[in-house]
Protein backbone atom coordinates (compact mmCIF):
# COMPACT_ATOMS: atom_id res chain seq x y z
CA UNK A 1 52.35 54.93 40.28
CA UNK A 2 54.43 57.26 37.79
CA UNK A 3 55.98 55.77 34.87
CA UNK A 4 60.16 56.07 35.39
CA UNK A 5 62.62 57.64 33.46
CA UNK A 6 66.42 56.55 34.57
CA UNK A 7 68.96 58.58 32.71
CA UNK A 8 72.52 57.82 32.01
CA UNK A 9 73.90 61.46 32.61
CA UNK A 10 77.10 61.18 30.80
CA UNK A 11 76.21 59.38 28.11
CA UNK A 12 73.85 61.74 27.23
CA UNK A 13 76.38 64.45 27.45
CA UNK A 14 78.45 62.59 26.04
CA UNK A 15 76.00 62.13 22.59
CA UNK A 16 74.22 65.81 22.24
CA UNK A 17 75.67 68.59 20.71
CA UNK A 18 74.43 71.22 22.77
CA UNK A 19 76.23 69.32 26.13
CA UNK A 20 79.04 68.39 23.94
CA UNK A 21 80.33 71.55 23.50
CA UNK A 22 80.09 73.05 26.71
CA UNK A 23 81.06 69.42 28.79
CA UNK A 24 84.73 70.37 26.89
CA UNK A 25 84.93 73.22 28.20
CA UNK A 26 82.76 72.86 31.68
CA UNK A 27 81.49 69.50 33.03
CA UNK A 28 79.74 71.13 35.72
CA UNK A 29 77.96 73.33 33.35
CA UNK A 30 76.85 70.74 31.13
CA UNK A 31 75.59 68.68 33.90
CA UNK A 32 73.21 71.72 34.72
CA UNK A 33 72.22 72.24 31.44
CA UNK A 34 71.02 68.60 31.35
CA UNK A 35 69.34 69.33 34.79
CA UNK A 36 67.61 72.30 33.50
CA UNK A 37 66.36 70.71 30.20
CA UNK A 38 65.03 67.43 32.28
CA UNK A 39 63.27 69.59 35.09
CA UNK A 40 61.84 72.05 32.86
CA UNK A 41 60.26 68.20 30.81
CA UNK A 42 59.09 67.17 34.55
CA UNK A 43 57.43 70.37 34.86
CA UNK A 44 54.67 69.45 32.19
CA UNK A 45 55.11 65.71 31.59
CA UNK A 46 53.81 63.17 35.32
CA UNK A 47 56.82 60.92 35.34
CA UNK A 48 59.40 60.17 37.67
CA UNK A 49 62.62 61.19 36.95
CA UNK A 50 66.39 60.09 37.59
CA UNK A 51 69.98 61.45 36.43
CA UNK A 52 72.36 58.83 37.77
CA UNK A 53 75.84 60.42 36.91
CA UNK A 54 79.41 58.46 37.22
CA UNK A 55 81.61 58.54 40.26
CA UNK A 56 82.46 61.15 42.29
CA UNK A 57 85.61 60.97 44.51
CA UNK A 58 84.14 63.03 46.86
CA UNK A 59 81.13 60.73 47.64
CA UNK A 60 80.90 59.07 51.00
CA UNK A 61 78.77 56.15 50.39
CA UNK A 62 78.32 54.09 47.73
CA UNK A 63 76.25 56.81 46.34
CA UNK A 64 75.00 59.94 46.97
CA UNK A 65 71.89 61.26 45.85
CA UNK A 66 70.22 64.89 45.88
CA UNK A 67 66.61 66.15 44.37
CA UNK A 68 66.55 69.39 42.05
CA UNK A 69 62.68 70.31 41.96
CA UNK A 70 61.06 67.06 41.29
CA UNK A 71 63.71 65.17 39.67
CA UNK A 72 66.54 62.95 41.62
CA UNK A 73 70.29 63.39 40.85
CA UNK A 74 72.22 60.28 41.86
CA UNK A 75 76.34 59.93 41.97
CA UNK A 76 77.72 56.97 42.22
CA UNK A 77 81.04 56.77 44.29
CA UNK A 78 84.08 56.78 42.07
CA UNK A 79 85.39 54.23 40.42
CA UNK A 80 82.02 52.80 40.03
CA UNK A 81 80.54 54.02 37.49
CA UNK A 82 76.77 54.74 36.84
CA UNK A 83 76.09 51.47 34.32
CA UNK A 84 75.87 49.05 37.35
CA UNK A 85 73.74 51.62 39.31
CA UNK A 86 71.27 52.12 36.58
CA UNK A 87 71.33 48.13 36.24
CA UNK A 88 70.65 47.56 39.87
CA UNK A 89 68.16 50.11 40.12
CA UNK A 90 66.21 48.51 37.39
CA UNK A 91 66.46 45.15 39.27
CA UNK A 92 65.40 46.25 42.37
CA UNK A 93 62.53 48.12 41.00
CA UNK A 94 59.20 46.25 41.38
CA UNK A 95 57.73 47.41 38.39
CA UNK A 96 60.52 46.94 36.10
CA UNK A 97 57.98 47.68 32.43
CA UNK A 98 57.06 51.17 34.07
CA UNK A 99 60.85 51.92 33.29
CA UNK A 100 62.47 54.10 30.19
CA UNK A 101 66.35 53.78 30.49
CA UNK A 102 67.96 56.45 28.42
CA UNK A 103 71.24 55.34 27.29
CA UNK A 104 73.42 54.42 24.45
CA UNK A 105 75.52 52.11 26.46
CA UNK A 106 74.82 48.10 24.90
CA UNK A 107 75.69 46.56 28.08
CA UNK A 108 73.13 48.40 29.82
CA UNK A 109 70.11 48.37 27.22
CA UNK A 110 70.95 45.10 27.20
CA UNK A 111 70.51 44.54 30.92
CA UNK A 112 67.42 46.63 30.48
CA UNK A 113 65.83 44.86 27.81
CA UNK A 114 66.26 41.61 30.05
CA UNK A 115 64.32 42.92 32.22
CA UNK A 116 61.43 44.57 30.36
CA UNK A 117 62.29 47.84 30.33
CA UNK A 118 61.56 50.42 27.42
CA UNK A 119 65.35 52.20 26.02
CA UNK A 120 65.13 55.17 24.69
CA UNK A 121 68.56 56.71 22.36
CA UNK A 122 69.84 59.72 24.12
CA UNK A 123 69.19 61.89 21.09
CA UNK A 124 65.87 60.70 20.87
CA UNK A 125 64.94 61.79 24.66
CA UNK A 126 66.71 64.99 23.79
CA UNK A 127 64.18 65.52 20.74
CA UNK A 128 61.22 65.01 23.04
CA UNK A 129 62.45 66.88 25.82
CA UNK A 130 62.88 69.79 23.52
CA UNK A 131 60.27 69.81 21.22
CA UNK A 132 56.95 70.69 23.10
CA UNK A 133 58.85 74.14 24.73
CA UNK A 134 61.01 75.52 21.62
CA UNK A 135 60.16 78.92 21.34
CA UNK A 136 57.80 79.03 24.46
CA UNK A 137 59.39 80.93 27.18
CA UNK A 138 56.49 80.49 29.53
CA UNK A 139 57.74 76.93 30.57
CA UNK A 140 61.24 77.90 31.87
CA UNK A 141 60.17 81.03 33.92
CA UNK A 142 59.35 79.24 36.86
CA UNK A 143 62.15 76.39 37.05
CA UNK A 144 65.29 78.71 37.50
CA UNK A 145 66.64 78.66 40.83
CA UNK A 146 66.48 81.36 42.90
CA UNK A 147 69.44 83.51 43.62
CA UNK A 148 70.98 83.65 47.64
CA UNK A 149 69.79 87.59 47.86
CA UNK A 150 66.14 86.57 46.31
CA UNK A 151 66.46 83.19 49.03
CA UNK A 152 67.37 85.78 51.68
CA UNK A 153 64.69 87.81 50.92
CA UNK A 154 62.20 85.58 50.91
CA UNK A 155 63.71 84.40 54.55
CA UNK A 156 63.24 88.10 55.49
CA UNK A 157 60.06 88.24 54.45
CA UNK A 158 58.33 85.15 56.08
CA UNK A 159 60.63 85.64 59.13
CA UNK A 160 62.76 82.61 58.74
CA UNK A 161 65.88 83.10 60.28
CA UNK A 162 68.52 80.23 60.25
């Protein structure tokens, strides 16, 4: 089984530059630049990977959650926020020391901790994710999404009509 990486989406937005600066200006941009970052890491590293993100209003269950490649994205329904999610996730997990929470947030390290679980500082996930593709476009080539006309396209071409 894959070692687990549980990430508490805004507080890493909330702690790196890069995601600082655009999360003023667009939250929904940041979020995808945090996506990006974490499924171009998936694309070389064999780990399990998920973004739990703070509630959404729009949610209609106590959560809602969506896959981008190989990673999960989970929302929890507003007002919860994503601390208790990441907590119960971690105690409902079986194999509680295959987990890495990524957070700055004490009352969840310290949950995590309790339970055997490795923490890892948002800025220092952010230095790993980073380091092994600086300068190497050849990793991000293949994770961008494809446009609708390229998606239609490739519908055309394989005869897939919907």
């Amino acid at each position: 089984m894959l070692p687990k990486i549980i990430i508490d989406g805004y507080n890493v937005l909330h702690l790196i530059d890069s995601y600082q600066h655009v999360l003023h200006l667009d939250l929904e941009r940041a979020r995808e630049m945090l996506i990006h970052d974490v499924r171009v890491y998936r694309s070389y590293k064999s780990v399990d990977i998920m973004i739990v993100f703070d509630g959404a209003a729009d949610v209609p269950t106590p959560f809602h959650l969506q896959r981008r490649g190989r990673i999960r994205i989970m929302f929890s329904k507003a007002p919860l926020k994503a601390d208790p999610v990441i907590v119960k996730l971690v105690e409902t997990d079986r194999r509680k020391r295959r987990i890495t929470v990524v957070t700055a947030d004490r009352e969840v390290i310290q949950q995590a901790k309790a339970h055997g679980c490795t923490i890892l500082h948002p800025q220092e996930f952010y230095s790993r994710i980073q380091a092994p593709h600086k300068g190497n476009q050849l990793n991000t080539k293949y994770e961008q999404d494809m446009s609708d006309d390229e998606l239609d396209e490739w519908k055309r071409l394989f005869g897939i009509d919907e």
